[in-house]
PDB file of N, CA and C in Angstrom:
ATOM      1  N   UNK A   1     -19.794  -3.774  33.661  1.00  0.00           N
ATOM      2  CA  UNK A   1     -19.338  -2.740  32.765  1.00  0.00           C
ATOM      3  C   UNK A   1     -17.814  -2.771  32.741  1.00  0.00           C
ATOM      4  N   UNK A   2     -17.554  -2.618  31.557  1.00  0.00           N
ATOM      5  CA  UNK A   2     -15.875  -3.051  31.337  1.00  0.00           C
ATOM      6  C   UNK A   2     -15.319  -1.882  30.951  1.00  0.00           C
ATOM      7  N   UNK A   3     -13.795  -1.879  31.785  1.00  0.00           N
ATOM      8  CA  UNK A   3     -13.192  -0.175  31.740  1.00  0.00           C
ATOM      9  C   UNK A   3     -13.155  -0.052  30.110  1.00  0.00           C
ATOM     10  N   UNK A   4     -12.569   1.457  29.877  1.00  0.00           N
ATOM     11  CA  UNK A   4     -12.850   1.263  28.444  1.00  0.00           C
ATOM     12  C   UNK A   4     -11.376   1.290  28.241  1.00  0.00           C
ATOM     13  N   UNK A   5     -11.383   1.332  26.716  1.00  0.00           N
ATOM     14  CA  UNK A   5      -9.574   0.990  26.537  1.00  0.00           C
ATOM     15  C   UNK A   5      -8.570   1.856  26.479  1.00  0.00           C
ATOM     16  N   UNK A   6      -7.309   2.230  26.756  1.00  0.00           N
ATOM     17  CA  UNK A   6      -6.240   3.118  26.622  1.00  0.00           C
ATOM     18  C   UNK A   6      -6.382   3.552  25.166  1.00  0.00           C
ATOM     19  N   UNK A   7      -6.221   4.609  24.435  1.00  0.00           N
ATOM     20  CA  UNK A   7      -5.641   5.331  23.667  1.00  0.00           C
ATOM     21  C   UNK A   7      -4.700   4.832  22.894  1.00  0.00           C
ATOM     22  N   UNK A   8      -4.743   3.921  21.199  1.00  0.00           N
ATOM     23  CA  UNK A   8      -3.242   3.287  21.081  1.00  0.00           C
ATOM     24  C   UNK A   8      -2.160   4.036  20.492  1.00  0.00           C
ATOM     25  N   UNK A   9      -0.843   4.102  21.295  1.00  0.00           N
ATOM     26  CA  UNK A   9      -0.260   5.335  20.622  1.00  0.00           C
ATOM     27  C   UNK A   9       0.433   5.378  19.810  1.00  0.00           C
ATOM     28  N   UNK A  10       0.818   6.646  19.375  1.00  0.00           N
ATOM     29  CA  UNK A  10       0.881   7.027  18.120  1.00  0.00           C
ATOM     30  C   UNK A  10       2.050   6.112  17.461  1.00  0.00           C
ATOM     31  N   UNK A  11       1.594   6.010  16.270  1.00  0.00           N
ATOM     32  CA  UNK A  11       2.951   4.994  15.778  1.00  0.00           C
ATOM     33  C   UNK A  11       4.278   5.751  15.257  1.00  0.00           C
ATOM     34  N   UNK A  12       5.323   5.457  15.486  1.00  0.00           N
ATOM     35  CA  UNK A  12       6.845   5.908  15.556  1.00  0.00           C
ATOM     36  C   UNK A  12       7.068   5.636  13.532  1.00  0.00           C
ATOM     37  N   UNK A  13       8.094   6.741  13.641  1.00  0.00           N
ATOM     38  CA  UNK A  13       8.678   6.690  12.398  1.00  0.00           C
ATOM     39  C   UNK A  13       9.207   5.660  12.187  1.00  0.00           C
ATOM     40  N   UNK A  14       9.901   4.382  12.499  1.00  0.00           N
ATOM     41  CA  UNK A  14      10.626   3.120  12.330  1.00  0.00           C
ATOM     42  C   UNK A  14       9.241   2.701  12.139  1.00  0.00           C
ATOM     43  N   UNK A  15       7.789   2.651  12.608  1.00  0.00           N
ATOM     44  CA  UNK A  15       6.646   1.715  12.607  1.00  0.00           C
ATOM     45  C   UNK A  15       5.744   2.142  10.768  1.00  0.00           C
ATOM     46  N   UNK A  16       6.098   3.471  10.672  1.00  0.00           N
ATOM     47  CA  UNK A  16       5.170   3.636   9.757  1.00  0.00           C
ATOM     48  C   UNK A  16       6.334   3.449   8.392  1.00  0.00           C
ATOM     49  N   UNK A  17       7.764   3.422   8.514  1.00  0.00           N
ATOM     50  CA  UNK A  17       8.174   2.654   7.607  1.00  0.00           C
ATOM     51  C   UNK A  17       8.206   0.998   7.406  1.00  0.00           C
ATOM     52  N   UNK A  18       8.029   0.175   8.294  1.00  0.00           N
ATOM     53  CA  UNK A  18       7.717  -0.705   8.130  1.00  0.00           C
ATOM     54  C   UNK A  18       6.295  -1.119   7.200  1.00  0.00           C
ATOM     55  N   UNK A  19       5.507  -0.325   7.971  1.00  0.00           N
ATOM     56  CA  UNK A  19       4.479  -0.309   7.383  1.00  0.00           C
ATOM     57  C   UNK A  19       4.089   0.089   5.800  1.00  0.00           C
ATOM     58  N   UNK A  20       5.080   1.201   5.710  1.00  0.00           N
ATOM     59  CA  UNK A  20       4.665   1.811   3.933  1.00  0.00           C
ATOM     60  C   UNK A  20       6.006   1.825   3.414  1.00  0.00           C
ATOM     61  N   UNK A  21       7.210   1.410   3.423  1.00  0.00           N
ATOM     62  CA  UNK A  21       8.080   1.304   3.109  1.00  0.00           C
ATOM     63  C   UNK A  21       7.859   0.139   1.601  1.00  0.00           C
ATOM     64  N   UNK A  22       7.518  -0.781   1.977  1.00  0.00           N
ATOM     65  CA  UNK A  22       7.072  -1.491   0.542  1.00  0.00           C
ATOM     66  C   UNK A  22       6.828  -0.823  -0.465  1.00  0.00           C
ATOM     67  N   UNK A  23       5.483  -0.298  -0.072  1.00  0.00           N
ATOM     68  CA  UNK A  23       4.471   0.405  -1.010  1.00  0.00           C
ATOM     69  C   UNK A  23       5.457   1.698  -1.592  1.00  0.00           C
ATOM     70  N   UNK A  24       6.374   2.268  -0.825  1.00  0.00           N
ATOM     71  CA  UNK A  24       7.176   3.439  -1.044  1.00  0.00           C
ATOM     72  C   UNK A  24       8.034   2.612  -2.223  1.00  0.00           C
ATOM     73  N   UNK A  25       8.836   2.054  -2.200  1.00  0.00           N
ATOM     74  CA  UNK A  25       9.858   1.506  -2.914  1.00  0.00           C
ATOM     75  C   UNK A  25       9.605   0.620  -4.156  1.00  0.00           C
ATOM     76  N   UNK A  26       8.145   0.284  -4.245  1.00  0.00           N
ATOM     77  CA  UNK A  26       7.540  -0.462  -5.494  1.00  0.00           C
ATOM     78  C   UNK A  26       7.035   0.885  -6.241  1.00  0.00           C
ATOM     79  N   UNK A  27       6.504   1.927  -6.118  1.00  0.00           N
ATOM     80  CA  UNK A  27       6.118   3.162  -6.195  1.00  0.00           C
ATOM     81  C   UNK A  27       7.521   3.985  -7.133  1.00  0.00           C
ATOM     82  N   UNK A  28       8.472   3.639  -6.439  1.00  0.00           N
ATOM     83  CA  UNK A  28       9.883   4.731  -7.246  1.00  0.00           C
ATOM     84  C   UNK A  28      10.581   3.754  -7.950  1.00  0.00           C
ATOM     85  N   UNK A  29      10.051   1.771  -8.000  1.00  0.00           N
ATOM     86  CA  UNK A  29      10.758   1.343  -9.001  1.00  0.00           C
ATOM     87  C   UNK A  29       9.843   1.327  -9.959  1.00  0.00           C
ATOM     88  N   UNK A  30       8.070   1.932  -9.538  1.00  0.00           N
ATOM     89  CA  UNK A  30       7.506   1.795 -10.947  1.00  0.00           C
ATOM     90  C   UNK A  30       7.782   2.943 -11.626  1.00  0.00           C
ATOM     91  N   UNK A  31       8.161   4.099 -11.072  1.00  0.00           N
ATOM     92  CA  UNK A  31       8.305   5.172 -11.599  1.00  0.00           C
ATOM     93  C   UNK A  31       9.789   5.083 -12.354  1.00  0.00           C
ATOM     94  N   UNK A  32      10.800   4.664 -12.244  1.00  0.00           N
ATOM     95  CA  UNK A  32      12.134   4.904 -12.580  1.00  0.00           C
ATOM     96  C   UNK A  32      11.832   3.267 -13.710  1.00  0.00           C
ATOM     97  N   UNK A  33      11.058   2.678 -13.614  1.00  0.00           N
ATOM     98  CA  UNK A  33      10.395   1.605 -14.793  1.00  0.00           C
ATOM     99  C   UNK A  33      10.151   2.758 -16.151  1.00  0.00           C
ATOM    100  N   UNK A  34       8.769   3.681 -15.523  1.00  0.00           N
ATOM    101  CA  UNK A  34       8.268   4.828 -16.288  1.00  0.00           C
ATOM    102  C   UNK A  34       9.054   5.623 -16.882  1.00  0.00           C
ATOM    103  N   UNK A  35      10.047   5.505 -16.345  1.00  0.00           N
ATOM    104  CA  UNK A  35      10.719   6.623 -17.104  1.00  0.00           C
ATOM    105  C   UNK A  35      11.616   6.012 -18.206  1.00  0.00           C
ATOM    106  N   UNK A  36      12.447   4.800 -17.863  1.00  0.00           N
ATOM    107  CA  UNK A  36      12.714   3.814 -19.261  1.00  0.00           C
ATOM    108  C   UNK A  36      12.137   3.930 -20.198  1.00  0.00           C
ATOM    109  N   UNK A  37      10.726   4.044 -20.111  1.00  0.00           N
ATOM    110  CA  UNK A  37       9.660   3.499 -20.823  1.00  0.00           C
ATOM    111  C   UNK A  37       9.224   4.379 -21.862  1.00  0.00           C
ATOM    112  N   UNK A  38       9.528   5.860 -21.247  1.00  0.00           N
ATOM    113  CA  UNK A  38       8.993   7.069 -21.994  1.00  0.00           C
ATOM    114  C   UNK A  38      10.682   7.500 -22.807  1.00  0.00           C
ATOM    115  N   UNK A  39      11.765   7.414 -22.412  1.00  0.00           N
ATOM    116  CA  UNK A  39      13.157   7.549 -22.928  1.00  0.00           C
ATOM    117  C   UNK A  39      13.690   6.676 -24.029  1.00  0.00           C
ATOM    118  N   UNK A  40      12.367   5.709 -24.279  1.00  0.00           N
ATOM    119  CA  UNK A  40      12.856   4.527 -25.427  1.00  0.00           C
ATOM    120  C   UNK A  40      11.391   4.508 -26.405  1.00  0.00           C
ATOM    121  N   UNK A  41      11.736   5.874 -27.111  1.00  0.00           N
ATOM    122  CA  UNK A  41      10.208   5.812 -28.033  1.00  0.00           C
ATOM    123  C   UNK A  41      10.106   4.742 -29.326  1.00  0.00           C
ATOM    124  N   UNK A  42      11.819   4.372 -30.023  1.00  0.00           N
ATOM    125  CA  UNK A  42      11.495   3.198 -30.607  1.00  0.00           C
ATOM    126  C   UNK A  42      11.919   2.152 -30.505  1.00  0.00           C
ATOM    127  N   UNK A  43      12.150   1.342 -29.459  1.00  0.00           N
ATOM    128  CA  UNK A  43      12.415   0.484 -28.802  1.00  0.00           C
ATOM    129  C   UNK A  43      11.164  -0.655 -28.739  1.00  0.00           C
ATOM    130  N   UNK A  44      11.526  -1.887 -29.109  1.00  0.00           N
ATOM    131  CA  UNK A  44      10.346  -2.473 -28.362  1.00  0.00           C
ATOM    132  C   UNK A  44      10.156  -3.158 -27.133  1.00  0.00           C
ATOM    133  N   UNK A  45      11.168  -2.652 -26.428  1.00  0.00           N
ATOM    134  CA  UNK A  45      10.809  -2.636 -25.079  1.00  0.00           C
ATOM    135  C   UNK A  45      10.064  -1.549 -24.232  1.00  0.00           C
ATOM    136  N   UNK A  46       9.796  -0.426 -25.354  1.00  0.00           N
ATOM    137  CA  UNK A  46       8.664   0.517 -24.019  1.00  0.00           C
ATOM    138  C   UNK A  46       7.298  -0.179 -23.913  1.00  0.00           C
ATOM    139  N   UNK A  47       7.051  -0.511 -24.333  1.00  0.00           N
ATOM    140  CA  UNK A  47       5.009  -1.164 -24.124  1.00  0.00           C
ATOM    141  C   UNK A  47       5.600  -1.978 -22.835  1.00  0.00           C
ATOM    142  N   UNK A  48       6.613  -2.897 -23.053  1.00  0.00           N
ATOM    143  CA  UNK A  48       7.163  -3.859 -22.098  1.00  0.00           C
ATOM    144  C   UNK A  48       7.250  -3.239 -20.702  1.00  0.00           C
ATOM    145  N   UNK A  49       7.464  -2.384 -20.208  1.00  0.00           N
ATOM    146  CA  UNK A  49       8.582  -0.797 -19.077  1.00  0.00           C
ATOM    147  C   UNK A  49       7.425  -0.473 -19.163  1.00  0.00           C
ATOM    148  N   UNK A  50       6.446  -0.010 -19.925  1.00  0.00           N
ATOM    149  CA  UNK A  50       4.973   0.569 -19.682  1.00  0.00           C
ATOM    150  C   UNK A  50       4.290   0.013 -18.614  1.00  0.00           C
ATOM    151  N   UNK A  51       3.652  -1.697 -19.314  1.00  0.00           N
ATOM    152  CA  UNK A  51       3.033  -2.574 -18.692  1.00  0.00           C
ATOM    153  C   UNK A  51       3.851  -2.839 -17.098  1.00  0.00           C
ATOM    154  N   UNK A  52       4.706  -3.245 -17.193  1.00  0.00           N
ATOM    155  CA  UNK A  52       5.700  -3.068 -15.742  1.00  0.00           C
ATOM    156  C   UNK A  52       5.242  -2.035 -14.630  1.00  0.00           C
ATOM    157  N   UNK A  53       5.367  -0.698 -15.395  1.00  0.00           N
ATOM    158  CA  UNK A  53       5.267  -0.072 -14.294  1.00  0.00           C
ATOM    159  C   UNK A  53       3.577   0.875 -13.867  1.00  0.00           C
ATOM    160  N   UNK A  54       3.050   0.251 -15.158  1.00  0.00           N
ATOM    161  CA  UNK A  54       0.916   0.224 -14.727  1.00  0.00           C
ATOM    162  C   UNK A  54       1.384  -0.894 -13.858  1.00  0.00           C
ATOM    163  N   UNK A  55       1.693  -2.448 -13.718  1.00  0.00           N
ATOM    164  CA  UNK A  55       1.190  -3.625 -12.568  1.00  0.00           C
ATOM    165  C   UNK A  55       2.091  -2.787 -11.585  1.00  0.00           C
ATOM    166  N   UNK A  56       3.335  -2.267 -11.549  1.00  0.00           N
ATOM    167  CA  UNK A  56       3.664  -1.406 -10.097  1.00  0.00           C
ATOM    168  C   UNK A  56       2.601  -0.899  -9.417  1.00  0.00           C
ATOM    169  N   UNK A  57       1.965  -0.141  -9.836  1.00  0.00           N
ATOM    170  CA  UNK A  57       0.956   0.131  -9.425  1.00  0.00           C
ATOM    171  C   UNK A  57      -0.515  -0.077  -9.167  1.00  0.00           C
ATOM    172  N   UNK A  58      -0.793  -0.629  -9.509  1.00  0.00           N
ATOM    173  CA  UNK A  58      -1.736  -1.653  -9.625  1.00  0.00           C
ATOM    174  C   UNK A  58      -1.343  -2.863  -7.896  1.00  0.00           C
ATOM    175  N   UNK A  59       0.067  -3.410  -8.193  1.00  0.00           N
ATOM    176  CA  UNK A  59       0.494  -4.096  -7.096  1.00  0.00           C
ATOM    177  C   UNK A  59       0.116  -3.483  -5.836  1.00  0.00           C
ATOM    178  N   UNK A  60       0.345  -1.540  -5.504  1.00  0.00           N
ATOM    179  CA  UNK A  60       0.334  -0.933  -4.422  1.00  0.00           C
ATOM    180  C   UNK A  60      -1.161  -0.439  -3.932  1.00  0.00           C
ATOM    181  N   UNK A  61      -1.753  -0.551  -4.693  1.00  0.00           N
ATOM    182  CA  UNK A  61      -3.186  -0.517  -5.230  1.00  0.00           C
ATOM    183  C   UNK A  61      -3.698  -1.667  -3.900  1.00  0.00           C
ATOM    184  N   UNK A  62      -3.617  -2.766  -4.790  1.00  0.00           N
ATOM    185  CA  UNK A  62      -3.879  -4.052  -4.119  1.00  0.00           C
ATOM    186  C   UNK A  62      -3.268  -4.332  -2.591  1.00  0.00           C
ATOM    187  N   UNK A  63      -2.511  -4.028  -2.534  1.00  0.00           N
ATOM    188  CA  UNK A  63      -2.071  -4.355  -1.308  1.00  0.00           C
ATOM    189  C   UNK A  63      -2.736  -3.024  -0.174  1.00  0.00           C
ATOM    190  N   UNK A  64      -2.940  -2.130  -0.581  1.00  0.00           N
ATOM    191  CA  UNK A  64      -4.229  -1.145   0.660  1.00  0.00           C
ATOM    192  C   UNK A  64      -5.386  -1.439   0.192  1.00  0.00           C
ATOM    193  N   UNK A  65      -5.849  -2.350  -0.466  1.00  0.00           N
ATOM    194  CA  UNK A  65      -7.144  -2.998  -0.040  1.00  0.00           C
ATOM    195  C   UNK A  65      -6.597  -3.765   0.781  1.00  0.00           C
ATOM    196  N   UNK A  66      -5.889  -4.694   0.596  1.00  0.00           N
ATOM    197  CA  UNK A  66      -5.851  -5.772   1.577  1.00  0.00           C
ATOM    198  C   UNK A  66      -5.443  -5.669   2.626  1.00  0.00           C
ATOM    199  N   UNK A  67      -4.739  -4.327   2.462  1.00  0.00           N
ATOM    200  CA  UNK A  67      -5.103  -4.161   4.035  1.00  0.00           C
ATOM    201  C   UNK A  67      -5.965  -3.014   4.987  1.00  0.00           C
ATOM    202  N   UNK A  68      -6.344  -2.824   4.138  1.00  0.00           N
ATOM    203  CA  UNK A  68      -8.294  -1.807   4.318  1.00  0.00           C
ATOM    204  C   UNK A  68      -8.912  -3.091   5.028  1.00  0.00           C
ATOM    205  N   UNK A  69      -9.182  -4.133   4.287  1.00  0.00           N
ATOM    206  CA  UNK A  69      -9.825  -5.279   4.489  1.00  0.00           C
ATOM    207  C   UNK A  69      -9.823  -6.181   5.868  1.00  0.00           C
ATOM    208  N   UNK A  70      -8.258  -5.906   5.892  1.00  0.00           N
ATOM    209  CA  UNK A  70      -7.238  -7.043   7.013  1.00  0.00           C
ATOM    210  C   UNK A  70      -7.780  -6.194   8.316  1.00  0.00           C
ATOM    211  N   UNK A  71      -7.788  -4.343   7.769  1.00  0.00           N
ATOM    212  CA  UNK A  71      -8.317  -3.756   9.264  1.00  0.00           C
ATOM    213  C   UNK A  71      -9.682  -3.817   9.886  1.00  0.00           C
ATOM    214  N   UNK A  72     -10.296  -3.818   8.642  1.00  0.00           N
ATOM    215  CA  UNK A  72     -12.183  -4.086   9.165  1.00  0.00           C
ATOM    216  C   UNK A  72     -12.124  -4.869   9.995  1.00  0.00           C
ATOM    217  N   UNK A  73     -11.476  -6.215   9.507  1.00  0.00           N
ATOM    218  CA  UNK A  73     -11.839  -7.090  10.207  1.00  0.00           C
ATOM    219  C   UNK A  73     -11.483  -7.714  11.418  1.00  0.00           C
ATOM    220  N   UNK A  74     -10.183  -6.916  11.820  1.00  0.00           N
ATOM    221  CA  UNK A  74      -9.464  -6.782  13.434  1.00  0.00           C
ATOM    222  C   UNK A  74     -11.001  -5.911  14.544  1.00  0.00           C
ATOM    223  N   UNK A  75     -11.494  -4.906  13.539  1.00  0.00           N
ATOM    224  CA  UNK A  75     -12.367  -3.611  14.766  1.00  0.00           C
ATOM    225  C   UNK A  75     -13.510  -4.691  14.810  1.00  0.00           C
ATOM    226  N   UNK A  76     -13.832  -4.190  15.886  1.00  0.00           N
ATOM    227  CA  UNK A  76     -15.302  -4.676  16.405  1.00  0.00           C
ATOM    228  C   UNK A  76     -15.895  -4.308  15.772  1.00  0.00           C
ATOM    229  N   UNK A  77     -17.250  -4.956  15.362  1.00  0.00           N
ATOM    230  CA  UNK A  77     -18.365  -4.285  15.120  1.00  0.00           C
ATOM    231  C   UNK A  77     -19.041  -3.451  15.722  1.00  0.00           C
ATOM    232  N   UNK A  78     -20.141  -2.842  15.163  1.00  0.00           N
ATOM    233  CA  UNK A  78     -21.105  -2.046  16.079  1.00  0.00           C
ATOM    234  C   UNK A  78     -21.793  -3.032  17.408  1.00  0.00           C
ATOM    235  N   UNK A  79     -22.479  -4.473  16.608  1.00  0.00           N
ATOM    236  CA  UNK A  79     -23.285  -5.760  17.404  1.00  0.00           C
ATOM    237  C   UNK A  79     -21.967  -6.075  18.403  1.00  0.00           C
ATOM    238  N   UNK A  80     -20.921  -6.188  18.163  1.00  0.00           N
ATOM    239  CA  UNK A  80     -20.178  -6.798  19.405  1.00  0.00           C
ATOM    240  C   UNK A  80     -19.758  -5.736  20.364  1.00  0.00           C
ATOM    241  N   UNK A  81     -20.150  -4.567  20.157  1.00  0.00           N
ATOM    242  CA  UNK A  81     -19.712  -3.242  21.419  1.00  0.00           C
ATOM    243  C   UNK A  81     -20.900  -3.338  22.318  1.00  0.00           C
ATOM    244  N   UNK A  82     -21.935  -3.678  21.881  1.00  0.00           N
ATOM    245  CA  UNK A  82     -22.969  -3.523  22.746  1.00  0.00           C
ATOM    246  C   UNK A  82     -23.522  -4.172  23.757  1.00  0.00           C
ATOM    247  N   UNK A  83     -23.505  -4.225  25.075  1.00  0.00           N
ATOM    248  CA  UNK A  83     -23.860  -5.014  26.344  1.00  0.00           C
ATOM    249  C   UNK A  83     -24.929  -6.193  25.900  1.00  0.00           C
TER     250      UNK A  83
END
Protein backbone atom coordinates (compact mmCIF):
# COMPACT_ATOMS: atom_id res chain seq x y z
CA UNK A 1 0.00 0.00 0.00
CA UNK A 2 1.48 3.24 -1.20
CA UNK A 3 1.44 6.50 1.04
CA UNK A 4 -0.97 8.69 -0.53
CA UNK A 5 0.13 11.99 -2.08
CA UNK A 6 0.78 15.58 -0.55
CA UNK A 7 -1.79 18.18 -1.35
CA UNK A 8 -0.44 20.27 -4.58
CA UNK A 9 -0.23 23.75 -3.53
CA UNK A 10 -1.92 26.39 -4.30
CA UNK A 11 -0.64 28.12 -7.35
CA UNK A 12 0.93 31.76 -6.83
CA UNK A 13 -0.12 34.83 -8.68
CA UNK A 14 3.22 34.91 -11.00
CA UNK A 15 1.93 30.96 -11.80
CA UNK A 16 -1.60 31.71 -12.76
CA UNK A 17 -0.35 34.57 -14.96
CA UNK A 18 1.77 32.55 -16.75
CA UNK A 19 -0.75 30.38 -17.14
CA UNK A 20 -3.75 32.80 -18.39
CA UNK A 21 -1.87 35.68 -19.26
CA UNK A 22 -2.03 34.67 -23.05
CA UNK A 23 -5.53 33.98 -23.07
CA UNK A 24 -5.88 37.50 -21.06
CA UNK A 25 -4.07 39.58 -23.67
CA UNK A 26 -5.52 37.87 -26.96
CA UNK A 27 -8.98 38.55 -25.18
CA UNK A 28 -8.32 42.69 -24.87
CA UNK A 29 -6.58 42.64 -28.38
CA UNK A 30 -9.77 40.95 -29.65
CA UNK A 31 -11.76 43.31 -27.94
CA UNK A 32 -9.87 46.70 -28.76
CA UNK A 33 -9.95 44.73 -32.63
CA UNK A 34 -13.98 44.98 -31.73
CA UNK A 35 -14.10 48.06 -31.13
CA UNK A 36 -12.29 49.32 -34.54
CA UNK A 37 -14.68 47.32 -36.01
CA UNK A 38 -17.91 48.78 -34.60
CA UNK A 39 -16.27 52.73 -34.90
CA UNK A 40 -15.84 52.17 -38.77
CA UNK A 41 -19.53 51.60 -39.98
CA UNK A 42 -18.47 52.53 -43.60
CA UNK A 43 -15.29 51.40 -43.97
CA UNK A 44 -14.41 48.28 -45.60
CA UNK A 45 -12.35 47.29 -43.20
CA UNK A 46 -15.03 46.49 -40.40
CA UNK A 47 -16.16 42.84 -41.66
CA UNK A 48 -12.17 42.63 -41.81
CA UNK A 49 -11.70 43.91 -37.49
CA UNK A 50 -14.98 41.80 -37.16
CA UNK A 51 -13.62 38.49 -38.49
CA UNK A 52 -10.24 39.28 -36.50
CA UNK A 53 -11.62 39.65 -33.47
CA UNK A 54 -14.57 36.41 -33.71
CA UNK A 55 -10.87 34.13 -34.56
CA UNK A 56 -9.55 36.12 -31.18
CA UNK A 57 -11.75 34.32 -29.74
CA UNK A 58 -12.30 31.44 -31.11
CA UNK A 59 -8.16 31.21 -30.72
CA UNK A 60 -8.86 31.39 -26.63
CA UNK A 61 -11.59 29.02 -27.07
CA UNK A 62 -9.20 26.50 -28.53
CA UNK A 63 -6.51 26.74 -26.54
CA UNK A 64 -8.76 25.59 -23.02
CA UNK A 65 -9.66 22.70 -24.83
CA UNK A 66 -6.33 21.92 -25.36
CA UNK A 67 -5.64 22.25 -22.43
CA UNK A 68 -8.83 20.56 -20.77
CA UNK A 69 -7.45 17.76 -22.93
CA UNK A 70 -3.53 18.11 -22.08
CA UNK A 71 -5.07 17.76 -18.27
CA UNK A 72 -7.16 14.52 -18.65
CA UNK A 73 -4.54 13.09 -19.80
CA UNK A 74 -1.68 13.89 -17.08
CA UNK A 75 -4.68 12.37 -14.09
CA UNK A 76 -4.87 8.88 -13.60
CA UNK A 77 -7.56 7.07 -14.41
CA UNK A 78 -10.07 5.43 -12.29
CA UNK A 79 -8.32 1.53 -13.75
CA UNK A 80 -4.83 2.83 -12.82
CA UNK A 81 -5.75 3.94 -8.97
CA UNK A 82 -6.79 0.65 -8.22
CA UNK A 83 -4.52 -2.13 -6.47
Amino acid sequence: MSAPEPPSPKPTTAQRLMDYGLMAAILVWAGAVGLMAINLPESPWRWVFAGLSIAGVATVYGIVRIRRYINSLSKPSAQEKRP
